[in-house]
N, C-alpha and C. Protein backbone atom coordinates (compact mmCIF):
# COMPACT_ATOMS: atom_id res chain seq x y z
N UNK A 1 -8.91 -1.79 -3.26
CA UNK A 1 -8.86 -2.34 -1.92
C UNK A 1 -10.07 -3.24 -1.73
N UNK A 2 -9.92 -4.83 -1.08
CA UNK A 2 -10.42 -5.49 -0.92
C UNK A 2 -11.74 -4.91 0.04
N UNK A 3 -13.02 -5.56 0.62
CA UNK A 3 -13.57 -5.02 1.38
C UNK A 3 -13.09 -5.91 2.77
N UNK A 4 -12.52 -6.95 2.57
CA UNK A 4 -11.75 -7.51 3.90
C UNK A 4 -10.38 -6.71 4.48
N UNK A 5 -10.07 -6.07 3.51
CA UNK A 5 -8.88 -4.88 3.53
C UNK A 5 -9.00 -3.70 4.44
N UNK A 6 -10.26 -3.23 3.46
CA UNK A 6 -10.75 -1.55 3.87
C UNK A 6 -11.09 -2.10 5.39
N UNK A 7 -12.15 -3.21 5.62
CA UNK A 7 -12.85 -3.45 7.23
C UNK A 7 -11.49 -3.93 8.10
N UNK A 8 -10.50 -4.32 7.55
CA UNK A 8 -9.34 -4.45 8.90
C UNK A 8 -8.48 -2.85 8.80
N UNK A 9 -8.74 -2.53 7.57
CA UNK A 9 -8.23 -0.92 8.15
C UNK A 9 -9.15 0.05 9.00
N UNK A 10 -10.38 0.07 9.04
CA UNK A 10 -10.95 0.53 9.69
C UNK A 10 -11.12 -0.16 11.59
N UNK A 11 -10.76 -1.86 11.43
CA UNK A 11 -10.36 -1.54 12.98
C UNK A 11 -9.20 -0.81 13.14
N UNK A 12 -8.28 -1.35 12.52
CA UNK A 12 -6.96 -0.91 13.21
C UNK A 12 -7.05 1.17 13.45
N UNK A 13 -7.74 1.55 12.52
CA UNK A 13 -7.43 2.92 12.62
C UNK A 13 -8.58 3.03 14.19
N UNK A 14 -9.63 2.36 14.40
CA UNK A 14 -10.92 2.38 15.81
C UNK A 14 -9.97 2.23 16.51
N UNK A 15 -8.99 0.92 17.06
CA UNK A 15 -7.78 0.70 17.61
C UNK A 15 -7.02 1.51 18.25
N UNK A 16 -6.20 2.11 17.21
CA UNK A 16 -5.50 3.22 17.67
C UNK A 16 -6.02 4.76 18.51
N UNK A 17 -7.36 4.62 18.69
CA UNK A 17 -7.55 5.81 19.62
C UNK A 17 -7.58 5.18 20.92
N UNK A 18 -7.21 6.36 21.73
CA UNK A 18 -7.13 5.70 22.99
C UNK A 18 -8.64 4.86 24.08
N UNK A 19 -7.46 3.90 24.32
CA UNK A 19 -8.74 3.07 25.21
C UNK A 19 -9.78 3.59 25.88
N UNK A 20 -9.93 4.69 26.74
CA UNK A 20 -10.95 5.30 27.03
C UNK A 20 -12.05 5.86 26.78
N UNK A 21 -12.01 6.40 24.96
CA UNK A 21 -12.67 7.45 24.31
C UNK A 21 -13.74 6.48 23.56
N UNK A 22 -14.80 6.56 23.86
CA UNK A 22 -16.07 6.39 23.74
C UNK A 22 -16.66 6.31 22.27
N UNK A 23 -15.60 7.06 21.24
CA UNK A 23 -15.90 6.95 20.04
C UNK A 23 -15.13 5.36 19.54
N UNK A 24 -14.40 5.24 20.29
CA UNK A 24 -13.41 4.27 20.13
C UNK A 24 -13.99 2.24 20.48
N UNK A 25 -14.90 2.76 21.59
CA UNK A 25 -15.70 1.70 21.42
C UNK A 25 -16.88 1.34 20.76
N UNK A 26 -17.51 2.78 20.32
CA UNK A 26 -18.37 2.79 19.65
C UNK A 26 -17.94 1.81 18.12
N UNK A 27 -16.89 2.68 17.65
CA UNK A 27 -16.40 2.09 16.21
C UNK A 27 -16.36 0.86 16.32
N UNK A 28 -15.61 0.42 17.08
CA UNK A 28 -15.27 -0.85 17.54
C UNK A 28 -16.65 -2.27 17.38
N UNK A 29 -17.57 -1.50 18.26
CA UNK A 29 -18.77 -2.24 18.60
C UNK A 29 -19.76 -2.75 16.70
N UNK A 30 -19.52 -1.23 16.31
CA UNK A 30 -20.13 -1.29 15.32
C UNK A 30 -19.44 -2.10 14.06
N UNK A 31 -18.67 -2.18 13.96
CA UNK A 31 -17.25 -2.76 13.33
C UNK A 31 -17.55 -4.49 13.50
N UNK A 32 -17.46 -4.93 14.90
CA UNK A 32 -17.14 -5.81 14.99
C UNK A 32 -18.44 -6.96 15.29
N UNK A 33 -19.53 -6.16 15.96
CA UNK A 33 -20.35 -6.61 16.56
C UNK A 33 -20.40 -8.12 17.72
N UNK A 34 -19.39 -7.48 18.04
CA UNK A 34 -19.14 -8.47 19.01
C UNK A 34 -17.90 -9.71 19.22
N UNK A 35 -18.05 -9.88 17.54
CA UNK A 35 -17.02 -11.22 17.46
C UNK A 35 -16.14 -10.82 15.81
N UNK A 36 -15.08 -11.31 16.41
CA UNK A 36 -13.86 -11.01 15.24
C UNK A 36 -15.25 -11.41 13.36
N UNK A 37 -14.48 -10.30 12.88
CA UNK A 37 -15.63 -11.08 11.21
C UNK A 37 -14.66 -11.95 10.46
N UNK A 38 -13.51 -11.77 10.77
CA UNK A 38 -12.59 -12.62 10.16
C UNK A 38 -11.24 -12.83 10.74
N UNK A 39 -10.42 -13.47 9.76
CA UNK A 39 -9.23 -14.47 10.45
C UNK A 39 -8.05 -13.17 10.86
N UNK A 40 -7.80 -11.92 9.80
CA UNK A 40 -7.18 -11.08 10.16
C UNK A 40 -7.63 -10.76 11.56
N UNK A 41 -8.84 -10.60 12.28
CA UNK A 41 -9.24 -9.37 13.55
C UNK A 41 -9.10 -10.76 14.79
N UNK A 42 -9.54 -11.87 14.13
CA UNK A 42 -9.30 -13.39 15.45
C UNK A 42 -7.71 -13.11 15.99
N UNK A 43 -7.01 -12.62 15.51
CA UNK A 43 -5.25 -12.64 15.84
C UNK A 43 -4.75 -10.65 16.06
N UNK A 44 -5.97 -10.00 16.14
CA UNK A 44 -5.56 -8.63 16.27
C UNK A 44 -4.76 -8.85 17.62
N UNK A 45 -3.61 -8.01 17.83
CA UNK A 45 -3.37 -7.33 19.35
C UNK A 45 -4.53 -6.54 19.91
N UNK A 46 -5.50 -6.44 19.48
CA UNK A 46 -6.54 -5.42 20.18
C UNK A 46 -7.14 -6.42 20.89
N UNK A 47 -7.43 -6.18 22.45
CA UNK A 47 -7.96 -7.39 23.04
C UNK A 47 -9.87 -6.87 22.97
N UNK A 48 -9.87 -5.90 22.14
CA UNK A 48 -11.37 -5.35 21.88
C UNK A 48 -11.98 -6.34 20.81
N UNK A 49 -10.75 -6.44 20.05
CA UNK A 49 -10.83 -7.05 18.19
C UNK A 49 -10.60 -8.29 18.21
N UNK A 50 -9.20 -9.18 18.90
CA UNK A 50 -9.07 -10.18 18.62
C UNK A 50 -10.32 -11.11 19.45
N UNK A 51 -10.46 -12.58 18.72
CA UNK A 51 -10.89 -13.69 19.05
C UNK A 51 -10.74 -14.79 19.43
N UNK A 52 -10.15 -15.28 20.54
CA UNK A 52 -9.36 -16.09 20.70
C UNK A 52 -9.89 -17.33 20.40
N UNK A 53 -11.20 -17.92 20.34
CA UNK A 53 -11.95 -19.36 19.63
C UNK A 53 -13.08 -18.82 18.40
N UNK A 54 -12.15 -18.94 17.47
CA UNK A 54 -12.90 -18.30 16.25
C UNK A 54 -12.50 -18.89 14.95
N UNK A 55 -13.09 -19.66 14.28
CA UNK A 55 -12.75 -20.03 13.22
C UNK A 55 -13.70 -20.19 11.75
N UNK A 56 -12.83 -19.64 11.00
CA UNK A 56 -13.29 -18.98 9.28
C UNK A 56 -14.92 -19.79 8.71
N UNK A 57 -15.50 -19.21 8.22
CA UNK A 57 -16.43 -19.91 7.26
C UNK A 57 -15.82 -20.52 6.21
N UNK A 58 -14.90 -19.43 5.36
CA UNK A 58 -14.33 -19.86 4.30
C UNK A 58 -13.25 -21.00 4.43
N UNK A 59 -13.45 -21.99 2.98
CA UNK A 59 -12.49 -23.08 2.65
C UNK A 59 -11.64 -22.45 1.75
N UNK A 60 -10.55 -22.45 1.63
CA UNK A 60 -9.71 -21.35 0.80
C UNK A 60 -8.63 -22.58 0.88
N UNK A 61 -7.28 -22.51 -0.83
CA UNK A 61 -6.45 -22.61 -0.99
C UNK A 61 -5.31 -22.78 -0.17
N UNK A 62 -4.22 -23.29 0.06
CA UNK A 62 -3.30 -23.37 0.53
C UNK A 62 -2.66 -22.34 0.75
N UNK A 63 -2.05 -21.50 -0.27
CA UNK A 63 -1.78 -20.31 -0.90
C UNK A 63 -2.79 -19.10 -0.21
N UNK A 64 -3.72 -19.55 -0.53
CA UNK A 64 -5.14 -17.94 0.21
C UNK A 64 -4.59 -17.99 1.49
N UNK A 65 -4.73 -18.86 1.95
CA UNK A 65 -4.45 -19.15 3.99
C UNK A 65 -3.15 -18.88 4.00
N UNK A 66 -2.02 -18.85 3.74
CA UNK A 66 -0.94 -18.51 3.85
C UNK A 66 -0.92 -16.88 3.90
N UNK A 67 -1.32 -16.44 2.74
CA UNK A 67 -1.60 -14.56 2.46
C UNK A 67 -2.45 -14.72 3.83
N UNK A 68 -3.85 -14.82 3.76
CA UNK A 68 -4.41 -14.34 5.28
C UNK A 68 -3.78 -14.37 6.11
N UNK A 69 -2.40 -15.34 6.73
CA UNK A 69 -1.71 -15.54 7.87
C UNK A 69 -0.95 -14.85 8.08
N UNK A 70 -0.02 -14.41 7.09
CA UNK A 70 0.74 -13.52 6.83
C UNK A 70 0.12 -11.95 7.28
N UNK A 71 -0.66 -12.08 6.72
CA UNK A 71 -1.35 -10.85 7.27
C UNK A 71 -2.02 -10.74 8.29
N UNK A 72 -2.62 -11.47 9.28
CA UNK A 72 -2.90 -11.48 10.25
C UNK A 72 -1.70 -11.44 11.51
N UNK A 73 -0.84 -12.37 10.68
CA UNK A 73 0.11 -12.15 11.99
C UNK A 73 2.03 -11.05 11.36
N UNK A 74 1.52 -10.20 10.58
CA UNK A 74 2.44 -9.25 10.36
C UNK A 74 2.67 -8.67 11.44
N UNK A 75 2.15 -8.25 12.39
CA UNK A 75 2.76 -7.70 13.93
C UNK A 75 3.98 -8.79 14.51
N UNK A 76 3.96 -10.28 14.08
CA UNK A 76 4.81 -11.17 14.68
C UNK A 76 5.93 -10.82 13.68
N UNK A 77 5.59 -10.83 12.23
CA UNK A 77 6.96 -11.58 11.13
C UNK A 77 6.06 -12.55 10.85
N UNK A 78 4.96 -12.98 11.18
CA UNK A 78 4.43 -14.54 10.84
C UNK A 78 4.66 -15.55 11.22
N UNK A 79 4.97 -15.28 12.87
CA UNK A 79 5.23 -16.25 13.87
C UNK A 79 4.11 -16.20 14.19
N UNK A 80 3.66 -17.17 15.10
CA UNK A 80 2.94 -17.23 16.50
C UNK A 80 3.36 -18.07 17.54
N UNK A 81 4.07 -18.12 18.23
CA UNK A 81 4.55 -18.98 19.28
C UNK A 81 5.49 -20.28 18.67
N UNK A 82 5.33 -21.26 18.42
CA UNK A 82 5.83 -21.97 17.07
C UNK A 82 5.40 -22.61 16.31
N UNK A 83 4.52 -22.08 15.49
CA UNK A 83 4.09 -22.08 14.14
C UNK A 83 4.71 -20.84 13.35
N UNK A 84 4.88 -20.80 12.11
CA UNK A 84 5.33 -20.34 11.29
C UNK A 84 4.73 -19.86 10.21
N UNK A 85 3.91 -19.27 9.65
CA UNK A 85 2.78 -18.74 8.50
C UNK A 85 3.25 -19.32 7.26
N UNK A 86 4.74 -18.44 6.86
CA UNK A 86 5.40 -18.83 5.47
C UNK A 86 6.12 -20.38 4.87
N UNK A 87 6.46 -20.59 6.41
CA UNK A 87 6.64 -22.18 6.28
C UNK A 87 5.63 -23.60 6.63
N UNK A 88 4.78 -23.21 7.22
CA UNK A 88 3.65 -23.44 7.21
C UNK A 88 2.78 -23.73 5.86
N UNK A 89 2.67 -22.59 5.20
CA UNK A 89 1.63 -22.59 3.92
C UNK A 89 2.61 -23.22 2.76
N UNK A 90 4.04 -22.75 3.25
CA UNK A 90 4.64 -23.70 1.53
C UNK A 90 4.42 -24.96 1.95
N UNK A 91 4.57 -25.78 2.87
CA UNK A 91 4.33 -26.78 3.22
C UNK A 91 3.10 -27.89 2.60
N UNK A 92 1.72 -26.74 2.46
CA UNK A 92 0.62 -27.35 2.58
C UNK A 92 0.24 -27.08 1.04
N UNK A 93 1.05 -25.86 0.53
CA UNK A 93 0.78 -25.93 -0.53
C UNK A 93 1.37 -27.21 -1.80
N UNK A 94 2.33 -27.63 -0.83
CA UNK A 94 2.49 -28.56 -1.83
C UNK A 94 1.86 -30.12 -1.99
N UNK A 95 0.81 -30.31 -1.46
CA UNK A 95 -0.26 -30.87 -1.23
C UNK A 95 -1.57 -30.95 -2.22
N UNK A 96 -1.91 -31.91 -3.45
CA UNK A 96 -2.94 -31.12 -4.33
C UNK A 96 -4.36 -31.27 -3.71
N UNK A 97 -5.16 -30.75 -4.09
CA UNK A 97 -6.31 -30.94 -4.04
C UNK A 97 -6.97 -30.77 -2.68
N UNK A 98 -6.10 -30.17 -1.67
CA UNK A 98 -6.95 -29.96 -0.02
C UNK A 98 -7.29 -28.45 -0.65
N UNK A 99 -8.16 -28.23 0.74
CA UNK A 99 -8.66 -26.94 1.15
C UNK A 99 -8.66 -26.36 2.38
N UNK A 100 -8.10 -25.52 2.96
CA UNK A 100 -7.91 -25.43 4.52
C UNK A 100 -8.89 -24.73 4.80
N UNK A 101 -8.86 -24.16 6.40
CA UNK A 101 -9.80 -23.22 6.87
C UNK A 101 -9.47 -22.68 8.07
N UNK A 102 -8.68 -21.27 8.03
CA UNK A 102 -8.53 -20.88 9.51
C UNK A 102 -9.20 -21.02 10.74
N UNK A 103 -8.23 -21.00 11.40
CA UNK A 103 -8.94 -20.76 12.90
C UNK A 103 -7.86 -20.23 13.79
N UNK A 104 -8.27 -19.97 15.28
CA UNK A 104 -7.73 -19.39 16.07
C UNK A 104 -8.19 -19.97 17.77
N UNK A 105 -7.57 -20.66 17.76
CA UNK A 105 -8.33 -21.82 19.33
C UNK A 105 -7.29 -21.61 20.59
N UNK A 106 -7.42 -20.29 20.94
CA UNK A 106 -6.25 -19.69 21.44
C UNK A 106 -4.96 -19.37 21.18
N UNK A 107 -4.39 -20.36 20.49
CA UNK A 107 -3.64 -20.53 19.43
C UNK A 107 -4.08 -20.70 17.98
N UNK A 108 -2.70 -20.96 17.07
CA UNK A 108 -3.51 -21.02 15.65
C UNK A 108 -3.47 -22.63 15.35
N UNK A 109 -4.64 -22.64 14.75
CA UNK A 109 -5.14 -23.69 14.25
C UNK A 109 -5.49 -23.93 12.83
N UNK A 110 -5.61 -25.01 12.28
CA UNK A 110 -6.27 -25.03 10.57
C UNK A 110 -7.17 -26.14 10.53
N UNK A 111 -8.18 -26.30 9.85
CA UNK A 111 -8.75 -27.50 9.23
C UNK A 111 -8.01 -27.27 7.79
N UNK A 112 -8.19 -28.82 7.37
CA UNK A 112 -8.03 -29.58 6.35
C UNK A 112 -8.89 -30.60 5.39
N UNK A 113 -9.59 -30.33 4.09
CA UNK A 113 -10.11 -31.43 3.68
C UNK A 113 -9.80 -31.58 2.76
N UNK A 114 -9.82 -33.04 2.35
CA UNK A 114 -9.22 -33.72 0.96
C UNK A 114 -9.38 -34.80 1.03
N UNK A 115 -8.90 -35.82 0.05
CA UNK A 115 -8.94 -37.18 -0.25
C UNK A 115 -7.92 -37.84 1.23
N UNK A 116 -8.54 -38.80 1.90
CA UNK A 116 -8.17 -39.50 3.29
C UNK A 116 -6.79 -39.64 2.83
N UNK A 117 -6.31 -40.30 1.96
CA UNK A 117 -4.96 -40.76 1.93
C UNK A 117 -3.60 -39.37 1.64
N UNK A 118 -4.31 -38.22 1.13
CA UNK A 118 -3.56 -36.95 1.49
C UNK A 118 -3.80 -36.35 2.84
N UNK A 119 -5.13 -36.69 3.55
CA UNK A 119 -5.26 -35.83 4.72
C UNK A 119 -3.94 -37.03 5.71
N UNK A 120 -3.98 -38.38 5.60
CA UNK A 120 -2.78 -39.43 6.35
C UNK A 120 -1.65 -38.50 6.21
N UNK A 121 -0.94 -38.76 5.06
CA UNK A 121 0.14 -37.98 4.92
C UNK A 121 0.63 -36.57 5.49
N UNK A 122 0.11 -36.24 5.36
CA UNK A 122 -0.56 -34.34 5.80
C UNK A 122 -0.08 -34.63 7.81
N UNK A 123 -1.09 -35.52 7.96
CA UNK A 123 -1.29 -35.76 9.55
C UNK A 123 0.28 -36.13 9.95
N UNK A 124 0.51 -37.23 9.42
CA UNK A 124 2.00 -38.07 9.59
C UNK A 124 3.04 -37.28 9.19
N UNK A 125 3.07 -36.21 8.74
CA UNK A 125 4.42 -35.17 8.59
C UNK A 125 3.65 -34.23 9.54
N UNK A 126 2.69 -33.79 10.00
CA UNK A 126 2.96 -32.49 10.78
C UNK A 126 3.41 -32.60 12.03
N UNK A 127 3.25 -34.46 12.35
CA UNK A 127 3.99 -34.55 13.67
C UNK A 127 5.75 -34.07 14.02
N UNK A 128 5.92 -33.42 14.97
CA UNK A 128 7.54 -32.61 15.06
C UNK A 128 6.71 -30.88 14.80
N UNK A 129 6.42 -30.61 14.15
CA UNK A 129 5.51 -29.57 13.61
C UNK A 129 4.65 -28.99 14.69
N UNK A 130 3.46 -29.18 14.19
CA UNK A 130 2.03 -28.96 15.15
C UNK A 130 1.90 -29.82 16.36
N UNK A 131 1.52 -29.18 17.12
CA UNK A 131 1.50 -29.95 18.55
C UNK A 131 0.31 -30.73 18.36
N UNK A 132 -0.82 -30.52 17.48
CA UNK A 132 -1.76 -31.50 17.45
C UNK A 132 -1.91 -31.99 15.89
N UNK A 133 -2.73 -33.19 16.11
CA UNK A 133 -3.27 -33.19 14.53
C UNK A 133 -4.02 -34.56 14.39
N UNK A 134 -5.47 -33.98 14.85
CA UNK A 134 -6.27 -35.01 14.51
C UNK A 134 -7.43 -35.13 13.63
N UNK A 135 -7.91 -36.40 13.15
CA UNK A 135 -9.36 -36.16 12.64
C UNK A 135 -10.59 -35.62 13.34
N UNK A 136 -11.59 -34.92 12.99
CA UNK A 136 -12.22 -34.60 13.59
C UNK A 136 -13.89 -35.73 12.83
N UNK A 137 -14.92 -35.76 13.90
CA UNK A 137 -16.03 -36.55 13.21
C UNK A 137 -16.48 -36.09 11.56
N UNK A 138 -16.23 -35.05 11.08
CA UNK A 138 -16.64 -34.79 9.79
C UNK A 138 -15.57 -35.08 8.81
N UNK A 139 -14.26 -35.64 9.62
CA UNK A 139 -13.43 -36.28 8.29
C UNK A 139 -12.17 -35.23 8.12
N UNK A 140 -12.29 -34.15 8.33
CA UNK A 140 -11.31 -33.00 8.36
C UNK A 140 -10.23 -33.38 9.36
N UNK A 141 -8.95 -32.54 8.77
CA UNK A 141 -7.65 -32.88 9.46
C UNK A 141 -7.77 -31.37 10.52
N UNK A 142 -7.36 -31.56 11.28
CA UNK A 142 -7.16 -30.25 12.59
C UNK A 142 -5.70 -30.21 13.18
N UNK A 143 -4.84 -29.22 12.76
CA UNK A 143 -3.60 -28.85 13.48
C UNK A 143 -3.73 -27.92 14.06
N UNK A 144 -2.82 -27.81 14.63
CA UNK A 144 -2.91 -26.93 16.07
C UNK A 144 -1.36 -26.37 16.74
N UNK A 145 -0.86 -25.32 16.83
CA UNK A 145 0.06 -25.19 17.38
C UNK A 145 0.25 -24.20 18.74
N UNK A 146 0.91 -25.01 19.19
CA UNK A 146 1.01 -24.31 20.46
C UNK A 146 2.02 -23.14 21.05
């Protein structure tokens, strides 16, 4: 077991005691310290756990971000409103050479970096798709769904 594994099993099991019990925020507090540690706890149903403007350190694979999504949003199926996790990541995986980077901006969101003329392409098909998708000043692509 991963240690990003074991630490989202240990919220979810803090989680499941009831809201009131004192051990429950304790775990919680200590667990989390305040702000989601990663992309799984930014999308928890726990409104203790989740993060609603929180986004990843890590640049990860097409493929990696797809598994994280999937797993973050297994309470949906790998929906979120309309975005799609599994159709989503085959999408991007077929794309060479980017690197994404979760996020969660009330909704879900991704950065994107790569060579300009894949991040164009990338941009120009997600329209119909993602409700947003722009450059940001550091050159990165940003989608966004609502």
């Amino acid at each position: 077991m991963s240690e990003r594994q074991l630490y989202s099993r240990l919220v979810r099991v803090a989680s499941e005691l009831p809201k009131g019990d004192p051990t429950r925020r304790k775990l919680l507090a200590m667990l989390r310290g305040g702000k989601a540690r990663n992309l799984v706890d930014a999308y928890s149903e726990d409104y203790e756990v989740r993060d609603l403007n929180y986004r990843d350190r890590a640049w990860m694979s097409p493929g990696q971000w797809q598994k994280v999504m999937m797993e973050a949003l297994a309470w949906t199926g790998g929906d979120y409103n309309a975005f799609n996790a599994r159709k989503v990541g085959n999408w991007l995986k077929g794309f060479k050479g980017i690197k994404v980077q979760g996020a969660r901006e009330y909704s879900v969101a991704v950065y994107i970096k790569g060579d300009q003329e894949t991040l164009e392409t990338i941009k120009d098909e997600a329209w119909g798709d993602a409700d947003e998708a722009d450059f940001e000043r550091d050159g990165t692509l940003r989608l966004w769904w609502d």
